[in-house]
C-alpha atoms as a PDB file:
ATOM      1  CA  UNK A   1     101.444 111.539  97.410  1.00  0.00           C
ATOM      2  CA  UNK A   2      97.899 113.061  97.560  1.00  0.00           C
ATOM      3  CA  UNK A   3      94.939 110.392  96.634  1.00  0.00           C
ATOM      4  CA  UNK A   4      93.793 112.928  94.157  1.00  0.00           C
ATOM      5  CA  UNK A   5      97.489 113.487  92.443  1.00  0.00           C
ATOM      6  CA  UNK A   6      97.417 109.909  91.819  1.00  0.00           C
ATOM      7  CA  UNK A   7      94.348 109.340  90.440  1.00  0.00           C
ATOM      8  CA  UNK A   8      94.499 110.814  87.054  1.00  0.00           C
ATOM      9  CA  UNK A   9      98.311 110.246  86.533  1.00  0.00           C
ATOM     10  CA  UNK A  10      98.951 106.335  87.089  1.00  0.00           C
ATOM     11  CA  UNK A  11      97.831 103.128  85.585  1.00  0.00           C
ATOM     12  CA  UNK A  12      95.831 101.388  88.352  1.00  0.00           C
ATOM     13  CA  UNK A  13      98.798  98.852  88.006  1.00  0.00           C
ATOM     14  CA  UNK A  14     101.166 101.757  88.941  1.00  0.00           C
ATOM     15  CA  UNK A  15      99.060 102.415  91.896  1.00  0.00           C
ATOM     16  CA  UNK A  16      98.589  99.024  93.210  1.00  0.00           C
ATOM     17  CA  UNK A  17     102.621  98.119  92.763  1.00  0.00           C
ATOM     18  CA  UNK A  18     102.725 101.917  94.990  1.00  0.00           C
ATOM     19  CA  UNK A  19     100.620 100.513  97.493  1.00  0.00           C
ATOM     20  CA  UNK A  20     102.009  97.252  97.740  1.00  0.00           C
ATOM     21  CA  UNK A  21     105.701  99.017  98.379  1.00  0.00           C
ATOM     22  CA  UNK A  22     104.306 101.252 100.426  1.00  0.00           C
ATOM     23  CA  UNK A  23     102.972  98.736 102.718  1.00  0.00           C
ATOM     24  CA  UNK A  24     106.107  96.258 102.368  1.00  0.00           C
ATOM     25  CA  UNK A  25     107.876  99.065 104.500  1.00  0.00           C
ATOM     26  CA  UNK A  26     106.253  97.933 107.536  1.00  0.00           C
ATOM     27  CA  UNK A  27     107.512  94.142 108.569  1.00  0.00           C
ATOM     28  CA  UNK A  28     104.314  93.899 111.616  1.00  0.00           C
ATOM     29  CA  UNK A  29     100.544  94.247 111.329  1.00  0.00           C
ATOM     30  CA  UNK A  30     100.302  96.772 113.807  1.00  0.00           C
ATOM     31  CA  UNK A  31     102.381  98.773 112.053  1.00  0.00           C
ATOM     32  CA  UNK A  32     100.132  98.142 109.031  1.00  0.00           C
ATOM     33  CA  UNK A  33      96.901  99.431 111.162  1.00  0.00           C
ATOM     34  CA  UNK A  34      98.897 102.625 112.025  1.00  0.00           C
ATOM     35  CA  UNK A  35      99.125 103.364 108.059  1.00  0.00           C
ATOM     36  CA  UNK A  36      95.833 102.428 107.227  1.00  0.00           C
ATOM     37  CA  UNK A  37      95.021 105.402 110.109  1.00  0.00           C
ATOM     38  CA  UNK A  38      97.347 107.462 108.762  1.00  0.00           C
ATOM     39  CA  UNK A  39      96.315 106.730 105.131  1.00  0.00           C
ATOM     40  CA  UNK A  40      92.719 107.569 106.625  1.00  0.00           C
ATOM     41  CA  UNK A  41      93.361 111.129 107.178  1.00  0.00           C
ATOM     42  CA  UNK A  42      94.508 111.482 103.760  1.00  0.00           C
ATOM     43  CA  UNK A  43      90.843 110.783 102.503  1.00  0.00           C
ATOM     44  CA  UNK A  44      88.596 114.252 101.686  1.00  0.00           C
ATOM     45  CA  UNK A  45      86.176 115.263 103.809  1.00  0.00           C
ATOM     46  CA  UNK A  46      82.901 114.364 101.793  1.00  0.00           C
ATOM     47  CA  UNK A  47      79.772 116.884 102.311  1.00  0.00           C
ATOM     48  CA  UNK A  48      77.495 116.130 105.118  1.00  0.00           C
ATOM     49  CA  UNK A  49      74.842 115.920 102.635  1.00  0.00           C
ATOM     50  CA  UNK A  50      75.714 113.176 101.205  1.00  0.00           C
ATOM     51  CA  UNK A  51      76.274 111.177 104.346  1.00  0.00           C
ATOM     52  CA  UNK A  52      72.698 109.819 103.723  1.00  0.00           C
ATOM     53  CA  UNK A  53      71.410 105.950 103.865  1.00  0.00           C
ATOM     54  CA  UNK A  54      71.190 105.656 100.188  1.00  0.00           C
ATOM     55  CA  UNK A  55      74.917 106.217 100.333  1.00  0.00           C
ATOM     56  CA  UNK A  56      75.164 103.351 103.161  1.00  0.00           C
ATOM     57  CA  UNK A  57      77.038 100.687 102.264  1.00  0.00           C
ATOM     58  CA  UNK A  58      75.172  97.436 103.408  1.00  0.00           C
ATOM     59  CA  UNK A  59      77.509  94.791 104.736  1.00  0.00           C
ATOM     60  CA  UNK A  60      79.888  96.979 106.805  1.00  0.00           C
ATOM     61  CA  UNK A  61      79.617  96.648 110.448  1.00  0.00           C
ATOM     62  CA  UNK A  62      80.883 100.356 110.703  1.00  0.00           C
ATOM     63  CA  UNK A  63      79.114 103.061 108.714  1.00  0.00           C
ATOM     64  CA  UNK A  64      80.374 103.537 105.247  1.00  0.00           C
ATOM     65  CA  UNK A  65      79.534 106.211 103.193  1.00  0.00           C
ATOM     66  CA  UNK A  66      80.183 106.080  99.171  1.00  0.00           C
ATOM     67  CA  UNK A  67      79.080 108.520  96.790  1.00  0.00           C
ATOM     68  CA  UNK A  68      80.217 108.245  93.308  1.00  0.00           C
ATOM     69  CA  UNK A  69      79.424 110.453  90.216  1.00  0.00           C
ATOM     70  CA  UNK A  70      80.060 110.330  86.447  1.00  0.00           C
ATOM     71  CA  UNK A  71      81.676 113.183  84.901  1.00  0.00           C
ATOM     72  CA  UNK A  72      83.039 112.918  81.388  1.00  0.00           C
ATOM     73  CA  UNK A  73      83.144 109.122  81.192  1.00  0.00           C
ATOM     74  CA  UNK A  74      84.711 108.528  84.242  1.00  0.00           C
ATOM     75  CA  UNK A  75      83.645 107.911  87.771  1.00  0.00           C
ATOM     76  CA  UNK A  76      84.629 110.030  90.816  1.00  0.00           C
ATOM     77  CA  UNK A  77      84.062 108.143  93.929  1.00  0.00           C
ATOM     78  CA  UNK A  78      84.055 109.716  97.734  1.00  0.00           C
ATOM     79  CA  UNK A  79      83.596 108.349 100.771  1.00  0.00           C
ATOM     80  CA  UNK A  80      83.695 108.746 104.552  1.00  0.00           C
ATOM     81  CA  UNK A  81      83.115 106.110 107.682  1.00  0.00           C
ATOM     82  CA  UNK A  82      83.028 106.242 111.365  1.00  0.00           C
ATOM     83  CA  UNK A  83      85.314 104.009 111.847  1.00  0.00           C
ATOM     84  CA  UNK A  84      89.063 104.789 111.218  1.00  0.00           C
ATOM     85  CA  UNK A  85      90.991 101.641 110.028  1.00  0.00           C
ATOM     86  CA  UNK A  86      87.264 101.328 107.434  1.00  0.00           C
ATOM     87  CA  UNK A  87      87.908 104.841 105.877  1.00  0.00           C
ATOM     88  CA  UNK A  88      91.806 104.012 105.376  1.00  0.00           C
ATOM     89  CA  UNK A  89      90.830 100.560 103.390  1.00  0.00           C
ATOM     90  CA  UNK A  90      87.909 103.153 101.146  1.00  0.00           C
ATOM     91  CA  UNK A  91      90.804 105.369 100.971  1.00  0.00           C
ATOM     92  CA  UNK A  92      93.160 102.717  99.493  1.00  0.00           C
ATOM     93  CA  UNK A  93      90.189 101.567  97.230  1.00  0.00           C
ATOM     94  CA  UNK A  94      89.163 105.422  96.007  1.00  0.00           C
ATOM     95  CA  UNK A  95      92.774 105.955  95.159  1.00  0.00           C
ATOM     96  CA  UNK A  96      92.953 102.917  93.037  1.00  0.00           C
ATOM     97  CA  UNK A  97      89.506 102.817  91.536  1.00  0.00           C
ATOM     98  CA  UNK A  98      88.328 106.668  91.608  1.00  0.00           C
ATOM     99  CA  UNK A  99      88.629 108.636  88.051  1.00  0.00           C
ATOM    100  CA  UNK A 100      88.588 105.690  86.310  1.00  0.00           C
ATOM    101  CA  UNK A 101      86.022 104.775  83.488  1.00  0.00           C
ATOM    102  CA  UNK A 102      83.162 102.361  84.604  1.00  0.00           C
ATOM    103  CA  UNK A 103      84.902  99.252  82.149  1.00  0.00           C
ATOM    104  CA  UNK A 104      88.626  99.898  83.979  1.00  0.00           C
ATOM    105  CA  UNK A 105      86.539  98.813  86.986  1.00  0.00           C
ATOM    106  CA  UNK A 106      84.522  96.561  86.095  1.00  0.00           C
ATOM    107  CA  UNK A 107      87.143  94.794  84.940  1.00  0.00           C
ATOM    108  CA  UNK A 108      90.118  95.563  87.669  1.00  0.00           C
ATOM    109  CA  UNK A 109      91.873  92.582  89.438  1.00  0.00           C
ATOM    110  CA  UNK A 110      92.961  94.501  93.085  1.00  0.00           C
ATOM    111  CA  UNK A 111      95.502  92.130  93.945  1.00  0.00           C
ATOM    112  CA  UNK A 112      96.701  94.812  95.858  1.00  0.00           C
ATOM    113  CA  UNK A 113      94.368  93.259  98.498  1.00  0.00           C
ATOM    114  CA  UNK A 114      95.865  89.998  99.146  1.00  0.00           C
ATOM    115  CA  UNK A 115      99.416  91.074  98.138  1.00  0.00           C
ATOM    116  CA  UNK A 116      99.551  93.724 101.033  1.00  0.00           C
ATOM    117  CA  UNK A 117      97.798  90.743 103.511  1.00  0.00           C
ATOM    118  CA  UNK A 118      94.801  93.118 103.950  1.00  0.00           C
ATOM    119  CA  UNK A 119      92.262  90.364 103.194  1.00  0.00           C
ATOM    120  CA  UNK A 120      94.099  87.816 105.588  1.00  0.00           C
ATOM    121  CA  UNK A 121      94.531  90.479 108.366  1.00  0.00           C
ATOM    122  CA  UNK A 122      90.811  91.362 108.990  1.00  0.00           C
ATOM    123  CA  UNK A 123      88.496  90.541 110.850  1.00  0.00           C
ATOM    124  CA  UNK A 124      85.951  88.507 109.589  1.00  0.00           C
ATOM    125  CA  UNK A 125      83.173  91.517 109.619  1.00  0.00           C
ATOM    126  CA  UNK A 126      85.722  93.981 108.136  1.00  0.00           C
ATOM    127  CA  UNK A 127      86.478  90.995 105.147  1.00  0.00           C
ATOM    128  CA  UNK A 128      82.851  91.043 104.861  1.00  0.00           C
ATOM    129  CA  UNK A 129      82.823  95.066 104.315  1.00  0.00           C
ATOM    130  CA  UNK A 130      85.993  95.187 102.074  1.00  0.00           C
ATOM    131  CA  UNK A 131      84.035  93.155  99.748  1.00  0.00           C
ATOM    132  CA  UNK A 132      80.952  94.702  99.900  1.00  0.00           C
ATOM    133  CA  UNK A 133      82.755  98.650  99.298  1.00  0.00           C
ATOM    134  CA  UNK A 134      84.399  96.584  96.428  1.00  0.00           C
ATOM    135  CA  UNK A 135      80.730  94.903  95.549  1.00  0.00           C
ATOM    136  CA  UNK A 136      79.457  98.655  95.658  1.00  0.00           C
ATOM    137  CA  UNK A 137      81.975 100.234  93.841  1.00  0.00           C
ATOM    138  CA  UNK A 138      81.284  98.006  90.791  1.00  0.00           C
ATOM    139  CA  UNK A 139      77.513  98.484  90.903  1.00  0.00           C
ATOM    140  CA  UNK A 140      78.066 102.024  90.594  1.00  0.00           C
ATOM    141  CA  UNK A 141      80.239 101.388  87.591  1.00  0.00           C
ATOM    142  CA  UNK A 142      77.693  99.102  85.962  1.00  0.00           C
ATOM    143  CA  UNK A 143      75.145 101.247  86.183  1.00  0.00           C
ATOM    144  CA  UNK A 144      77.055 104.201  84.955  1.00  0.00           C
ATOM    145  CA  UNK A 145      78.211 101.633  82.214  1.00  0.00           C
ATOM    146  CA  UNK A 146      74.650 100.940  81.341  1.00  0.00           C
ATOM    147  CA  UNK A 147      73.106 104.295  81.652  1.00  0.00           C
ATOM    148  CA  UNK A 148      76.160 106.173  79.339  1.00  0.00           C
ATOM    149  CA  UNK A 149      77.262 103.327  76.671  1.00  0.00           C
END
């Protein structure tokens, strides 16, 4: 299923529990990677314009691009990164978190994350950027939250 078909459809619990038995397919981690990649190419090309540092996620040892915007009380993000395995994990976040309205993720628990062994499976400096796209992802919602309610 498309990121953007599932979006405006499913509960984020729905899309977590899809993510979670998508991933329980694969019994090895490297198998894991190769869907992340694959998941990666799945993620819309964002316009170079926006690929600009106040889009720069700080935190991420590869470049991480995320660009959200409000549009009728909810908040559409997109993103892009140089590094392939980084844009599947913004992919699998967008997917969950995009078209959603700045409260839903404020207040989200993505136990996708640890049920999936994501979390456990990174490196330390790719940890370190999960939470900080998460971290950004959230200040963009409070903001929004603040600027609109």
């Amino acid at each position: 299923m498309s990121i953007v078909n599932a979006i405006h459809v499913k509960s984020i619990t729905d899309i977590q529990n899809e993510i979670i038995e998508e991933f329980e397919v694969y019994d090895d981690w490297m198998d894991k990677y190769n869907y992340l990649i694959e998941i990666s190419r799945e993620l819309p090309v964002i316009d170079s314009k926006l690929k600009v540092n106040e889009n720069l996620i700080n935190g991420c040892q590869s470049k991480v691009w995320l660009n959200a915007e409000y549009n009728q009380g909810k908040i559409d993000f997109s993103a892009d990164s140089d590094a392939i395995i980084t844009k599947g994990i913004v992919a699998l976040l967008i997917r969950v978190l995009s078209g959603r309205t700045p409260a839903e993720i404020l207040n989200v628990d993505l136990y996708f994350i640890d049920r999936i062994g994501l979390r456990q499976n990174l490196s330390p400096t790719r940890s370190n950027g999960l939470l900080s796209m998460i971290k950004q992802m959230k200040l963009y919602a409070l903001a929004y939250q603040t600027k609109y309610q």
